[in-house]
PDB file of N, CA and C in Angstrom:
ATOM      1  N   UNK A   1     190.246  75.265 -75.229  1.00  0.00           N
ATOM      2  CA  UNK A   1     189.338  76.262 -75.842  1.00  0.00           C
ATOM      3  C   UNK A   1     187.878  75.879 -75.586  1.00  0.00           C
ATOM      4  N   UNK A   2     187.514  74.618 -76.066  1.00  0.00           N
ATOM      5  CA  UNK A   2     186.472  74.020 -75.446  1.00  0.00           C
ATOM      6  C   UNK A   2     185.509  74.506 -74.285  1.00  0.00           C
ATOM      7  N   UNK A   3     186.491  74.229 -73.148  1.00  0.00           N
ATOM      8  CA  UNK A   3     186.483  74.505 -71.730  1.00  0.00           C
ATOM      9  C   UNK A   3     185.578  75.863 -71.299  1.00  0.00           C
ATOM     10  N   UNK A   4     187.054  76.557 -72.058  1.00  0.00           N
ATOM     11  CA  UNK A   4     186.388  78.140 -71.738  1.00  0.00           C
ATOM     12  C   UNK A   4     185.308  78.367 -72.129  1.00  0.00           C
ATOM     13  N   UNK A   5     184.594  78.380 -73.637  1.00  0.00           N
ATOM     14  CA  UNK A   5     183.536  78.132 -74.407  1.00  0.00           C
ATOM     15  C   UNK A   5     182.065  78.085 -73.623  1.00  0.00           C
ATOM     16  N   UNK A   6     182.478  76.822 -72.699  1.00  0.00           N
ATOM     17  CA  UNK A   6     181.387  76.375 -71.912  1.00  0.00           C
ATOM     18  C   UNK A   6     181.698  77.130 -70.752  1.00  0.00           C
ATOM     19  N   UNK A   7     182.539  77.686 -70.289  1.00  0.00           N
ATOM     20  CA  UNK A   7     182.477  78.378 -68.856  1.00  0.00           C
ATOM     21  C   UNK A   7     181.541  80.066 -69.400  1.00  0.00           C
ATOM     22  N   UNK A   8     181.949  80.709 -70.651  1.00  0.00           N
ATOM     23  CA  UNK A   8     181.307  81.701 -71.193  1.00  0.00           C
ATOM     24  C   UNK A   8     179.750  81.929 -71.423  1.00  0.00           C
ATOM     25  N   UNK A   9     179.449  80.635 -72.272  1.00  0.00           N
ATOM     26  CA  UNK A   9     178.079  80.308 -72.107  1.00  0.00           C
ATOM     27  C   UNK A   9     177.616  80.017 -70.768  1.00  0.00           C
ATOM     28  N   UNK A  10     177.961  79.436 -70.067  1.00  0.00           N
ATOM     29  CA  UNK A  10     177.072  79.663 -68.537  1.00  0.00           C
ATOM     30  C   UNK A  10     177.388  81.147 -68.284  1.00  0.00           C
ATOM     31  N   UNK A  11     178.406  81.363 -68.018  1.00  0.00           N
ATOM     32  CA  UNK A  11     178.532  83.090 -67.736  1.00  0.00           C
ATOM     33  C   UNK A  11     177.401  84.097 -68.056  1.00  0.00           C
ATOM     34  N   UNK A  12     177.255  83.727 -69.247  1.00  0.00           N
ATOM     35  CA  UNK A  12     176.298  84.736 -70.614  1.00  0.00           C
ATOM     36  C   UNK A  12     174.851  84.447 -69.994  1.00  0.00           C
ATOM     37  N   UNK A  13     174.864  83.307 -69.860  1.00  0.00           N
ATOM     38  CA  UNK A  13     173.074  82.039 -69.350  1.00  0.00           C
ATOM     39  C   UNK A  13     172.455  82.894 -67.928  1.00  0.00           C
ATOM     40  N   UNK A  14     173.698  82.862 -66.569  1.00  0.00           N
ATOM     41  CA  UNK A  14     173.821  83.420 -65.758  1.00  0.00           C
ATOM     42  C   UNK A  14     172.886  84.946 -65.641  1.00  0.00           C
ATOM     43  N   UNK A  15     173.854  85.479 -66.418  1.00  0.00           N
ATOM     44  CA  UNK A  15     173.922  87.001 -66.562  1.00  0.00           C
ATOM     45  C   UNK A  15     172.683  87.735 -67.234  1.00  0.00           C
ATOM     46  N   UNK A  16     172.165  86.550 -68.151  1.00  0.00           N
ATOM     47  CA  UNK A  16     170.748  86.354 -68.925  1.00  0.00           C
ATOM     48  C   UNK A  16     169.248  86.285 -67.629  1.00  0.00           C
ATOM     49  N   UNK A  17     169.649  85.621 -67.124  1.00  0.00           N
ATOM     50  CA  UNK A  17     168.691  85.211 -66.066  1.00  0.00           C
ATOM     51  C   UNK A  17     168.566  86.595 -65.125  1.00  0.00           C
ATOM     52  N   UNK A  18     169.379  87.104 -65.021  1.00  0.00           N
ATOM     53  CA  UNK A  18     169.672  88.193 -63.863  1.00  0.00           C
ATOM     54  C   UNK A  18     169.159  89.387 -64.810  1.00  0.00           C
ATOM     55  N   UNK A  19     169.464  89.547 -65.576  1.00  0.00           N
ATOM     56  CA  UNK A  19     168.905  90.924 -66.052  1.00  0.00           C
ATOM     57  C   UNK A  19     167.453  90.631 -66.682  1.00  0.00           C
ATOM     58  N   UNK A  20     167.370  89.232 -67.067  1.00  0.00           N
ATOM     59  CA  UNK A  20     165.638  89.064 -66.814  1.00  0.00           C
ATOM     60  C   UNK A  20     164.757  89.741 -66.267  1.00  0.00           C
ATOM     61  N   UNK A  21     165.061  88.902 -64.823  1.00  0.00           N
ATOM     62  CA  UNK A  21     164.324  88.802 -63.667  1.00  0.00           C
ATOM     63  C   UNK A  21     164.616  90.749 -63.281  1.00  0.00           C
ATOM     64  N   UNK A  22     165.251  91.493 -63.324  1.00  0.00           N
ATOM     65  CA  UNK A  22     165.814  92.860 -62.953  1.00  0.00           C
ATOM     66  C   UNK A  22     164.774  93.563 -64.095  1.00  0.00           C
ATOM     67  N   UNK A  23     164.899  93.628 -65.246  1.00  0.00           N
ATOM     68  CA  UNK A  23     164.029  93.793 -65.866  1.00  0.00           C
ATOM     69  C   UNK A  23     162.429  93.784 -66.103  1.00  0.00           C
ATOM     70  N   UNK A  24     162.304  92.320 -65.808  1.00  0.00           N
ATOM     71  CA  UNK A  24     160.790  91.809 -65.721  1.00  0.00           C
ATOM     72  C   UNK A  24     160.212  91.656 -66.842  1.00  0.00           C
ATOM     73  N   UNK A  25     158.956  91.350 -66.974  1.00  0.00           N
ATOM     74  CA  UNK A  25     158.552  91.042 -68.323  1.00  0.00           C
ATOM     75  C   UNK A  25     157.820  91.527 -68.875  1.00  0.00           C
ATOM     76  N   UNK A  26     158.289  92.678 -68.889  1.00  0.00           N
ATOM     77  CA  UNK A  26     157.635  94.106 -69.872  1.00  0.00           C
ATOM     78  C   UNK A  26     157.399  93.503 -71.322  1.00  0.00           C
ATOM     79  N   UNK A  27     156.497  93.451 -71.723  1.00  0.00           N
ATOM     80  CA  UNK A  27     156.127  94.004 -72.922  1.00  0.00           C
ATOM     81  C   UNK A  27     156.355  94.892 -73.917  1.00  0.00           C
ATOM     82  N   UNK A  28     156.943  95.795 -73.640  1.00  0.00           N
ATOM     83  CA  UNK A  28     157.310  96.861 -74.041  1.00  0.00           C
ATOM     84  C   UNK A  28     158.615  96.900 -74.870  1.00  0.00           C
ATOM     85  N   UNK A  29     158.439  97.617 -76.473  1.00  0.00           N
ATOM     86  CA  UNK A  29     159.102  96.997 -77.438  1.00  0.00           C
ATOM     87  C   UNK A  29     160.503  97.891 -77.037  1.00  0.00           C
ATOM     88  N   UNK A  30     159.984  99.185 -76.500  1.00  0.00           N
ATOM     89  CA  UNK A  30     161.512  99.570 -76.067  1.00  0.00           C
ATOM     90  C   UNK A  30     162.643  98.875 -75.304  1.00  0.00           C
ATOM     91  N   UNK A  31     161.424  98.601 -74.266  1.00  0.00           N
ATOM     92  CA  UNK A  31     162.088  97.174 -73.371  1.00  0.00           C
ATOM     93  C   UNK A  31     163.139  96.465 -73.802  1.00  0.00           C
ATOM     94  N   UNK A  32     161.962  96.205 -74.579  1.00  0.00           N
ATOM     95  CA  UNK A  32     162.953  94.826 -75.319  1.00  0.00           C
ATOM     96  C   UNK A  32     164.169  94.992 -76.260  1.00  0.00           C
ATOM     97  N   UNK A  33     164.226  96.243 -77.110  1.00  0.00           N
ATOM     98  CA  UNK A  33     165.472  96.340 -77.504  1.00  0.00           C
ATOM     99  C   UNK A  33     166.374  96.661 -76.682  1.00  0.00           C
ATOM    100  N   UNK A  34     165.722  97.573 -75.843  1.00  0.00           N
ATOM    101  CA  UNK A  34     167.023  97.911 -74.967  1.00  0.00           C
ATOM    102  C   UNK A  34     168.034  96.451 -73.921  1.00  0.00           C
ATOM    103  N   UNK A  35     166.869  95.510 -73.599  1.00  0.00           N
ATOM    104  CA  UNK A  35     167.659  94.207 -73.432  1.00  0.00           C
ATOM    105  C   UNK A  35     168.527  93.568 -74.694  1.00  0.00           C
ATOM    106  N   UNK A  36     168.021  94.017 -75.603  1.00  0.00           N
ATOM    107  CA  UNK A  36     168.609  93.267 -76.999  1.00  0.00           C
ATOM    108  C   UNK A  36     170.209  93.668 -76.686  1.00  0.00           C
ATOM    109  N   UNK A  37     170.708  95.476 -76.650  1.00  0.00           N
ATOM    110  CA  UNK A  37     171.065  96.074 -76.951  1.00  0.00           C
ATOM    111  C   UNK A  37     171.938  95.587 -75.871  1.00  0.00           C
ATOM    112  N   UNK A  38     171.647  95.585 -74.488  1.00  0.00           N
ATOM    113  CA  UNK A  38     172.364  95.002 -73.202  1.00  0.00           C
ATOM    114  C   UNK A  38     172.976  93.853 -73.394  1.00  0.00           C
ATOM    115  N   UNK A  39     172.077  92.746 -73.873  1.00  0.00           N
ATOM    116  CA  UNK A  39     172.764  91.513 -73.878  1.00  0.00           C
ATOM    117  C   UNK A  39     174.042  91.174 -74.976  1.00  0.00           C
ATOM    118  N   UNK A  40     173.487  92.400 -76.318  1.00  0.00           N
ATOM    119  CA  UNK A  40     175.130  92.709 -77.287  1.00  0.00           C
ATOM    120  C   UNK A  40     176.243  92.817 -76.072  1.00  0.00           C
ATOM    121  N   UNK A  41     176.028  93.576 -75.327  1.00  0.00           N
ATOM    122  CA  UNK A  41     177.491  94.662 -74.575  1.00  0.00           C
ATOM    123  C   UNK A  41     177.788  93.864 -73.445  1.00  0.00           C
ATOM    124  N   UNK A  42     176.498  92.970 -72.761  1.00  0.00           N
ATOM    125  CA  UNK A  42     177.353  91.881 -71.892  1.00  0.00           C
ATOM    126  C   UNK A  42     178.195  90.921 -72.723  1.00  0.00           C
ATOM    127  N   UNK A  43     177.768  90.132 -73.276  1.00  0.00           N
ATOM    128  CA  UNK A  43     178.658  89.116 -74.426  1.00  0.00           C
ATOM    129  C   UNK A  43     180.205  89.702 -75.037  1.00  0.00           C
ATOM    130  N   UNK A  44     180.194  90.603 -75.416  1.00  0.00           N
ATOM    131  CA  UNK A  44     181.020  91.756 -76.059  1.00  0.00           C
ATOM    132  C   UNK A  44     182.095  91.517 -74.495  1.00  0.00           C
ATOM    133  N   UNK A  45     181.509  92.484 -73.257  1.00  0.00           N
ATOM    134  CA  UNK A  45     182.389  92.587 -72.376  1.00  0.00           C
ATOM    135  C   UNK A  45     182.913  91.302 -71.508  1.00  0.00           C
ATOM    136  N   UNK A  46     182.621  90.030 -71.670  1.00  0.00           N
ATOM    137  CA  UNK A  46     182.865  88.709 -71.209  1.00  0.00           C
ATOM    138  C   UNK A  46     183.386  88.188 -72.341  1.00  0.00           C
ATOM    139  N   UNK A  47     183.798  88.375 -73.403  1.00  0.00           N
ATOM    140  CA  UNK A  47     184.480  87.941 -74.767  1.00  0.00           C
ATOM    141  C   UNK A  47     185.798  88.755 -74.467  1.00  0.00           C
ATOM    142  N   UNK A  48     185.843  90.303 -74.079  1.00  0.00           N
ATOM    143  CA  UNK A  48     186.636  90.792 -73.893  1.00  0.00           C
ATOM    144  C   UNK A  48     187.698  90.458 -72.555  1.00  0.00           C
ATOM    145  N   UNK A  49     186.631  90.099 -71.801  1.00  0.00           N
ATOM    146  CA  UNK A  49     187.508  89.796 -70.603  1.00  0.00           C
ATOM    147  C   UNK A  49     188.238  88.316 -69.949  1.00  0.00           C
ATOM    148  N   UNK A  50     187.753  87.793 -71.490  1.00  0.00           N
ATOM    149  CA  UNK A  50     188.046  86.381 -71.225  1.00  0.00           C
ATOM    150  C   UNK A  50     189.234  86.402 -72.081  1.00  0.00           C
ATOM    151  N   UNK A  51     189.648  87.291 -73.071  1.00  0.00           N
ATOM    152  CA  UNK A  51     190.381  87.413 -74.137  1.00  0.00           C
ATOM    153  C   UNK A  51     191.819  87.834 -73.053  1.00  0.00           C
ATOM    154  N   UNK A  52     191.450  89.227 -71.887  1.00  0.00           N
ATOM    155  CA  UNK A  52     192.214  89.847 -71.371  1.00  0.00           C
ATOM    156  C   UNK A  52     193.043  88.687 -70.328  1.00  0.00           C
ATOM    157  N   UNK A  53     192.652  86.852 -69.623  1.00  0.00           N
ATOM    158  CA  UNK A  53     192.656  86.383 -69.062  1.00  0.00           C
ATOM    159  C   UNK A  53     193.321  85.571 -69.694  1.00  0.00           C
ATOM    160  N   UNK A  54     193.539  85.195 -70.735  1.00  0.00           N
ATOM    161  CA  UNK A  54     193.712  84.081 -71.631  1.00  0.00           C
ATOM    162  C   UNK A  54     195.283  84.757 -72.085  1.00  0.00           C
TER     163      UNK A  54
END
């Protein structure tokens, strides 16, 4: 369980970095929820698909 844990968090870290940089560094408060809102539904769909693997 461990294992996976840490393979998820890099996954999530990864996936963080990429929609960063795709994004950019708007200021912009819409912006920013709407990353808020993204990074819920990535986590969500890599929880899910790690669940579907397992």
């Amino acid at each position: 369980i461990g294992e996976k844990k840490k393979i998820v968090t890099r996954l999530e870290h990864a996936l963080k970095v990429v929609i960063c940089k795709s994004v950019g560094k708007q200021e912009n408060i819409l912006a920013q929820k709407e990353y808020e809102q993204r990074d819920l539904r990535i986590s969500f769909t890599i929880s899910t698909i790690f669940i579907y693997i397992t």
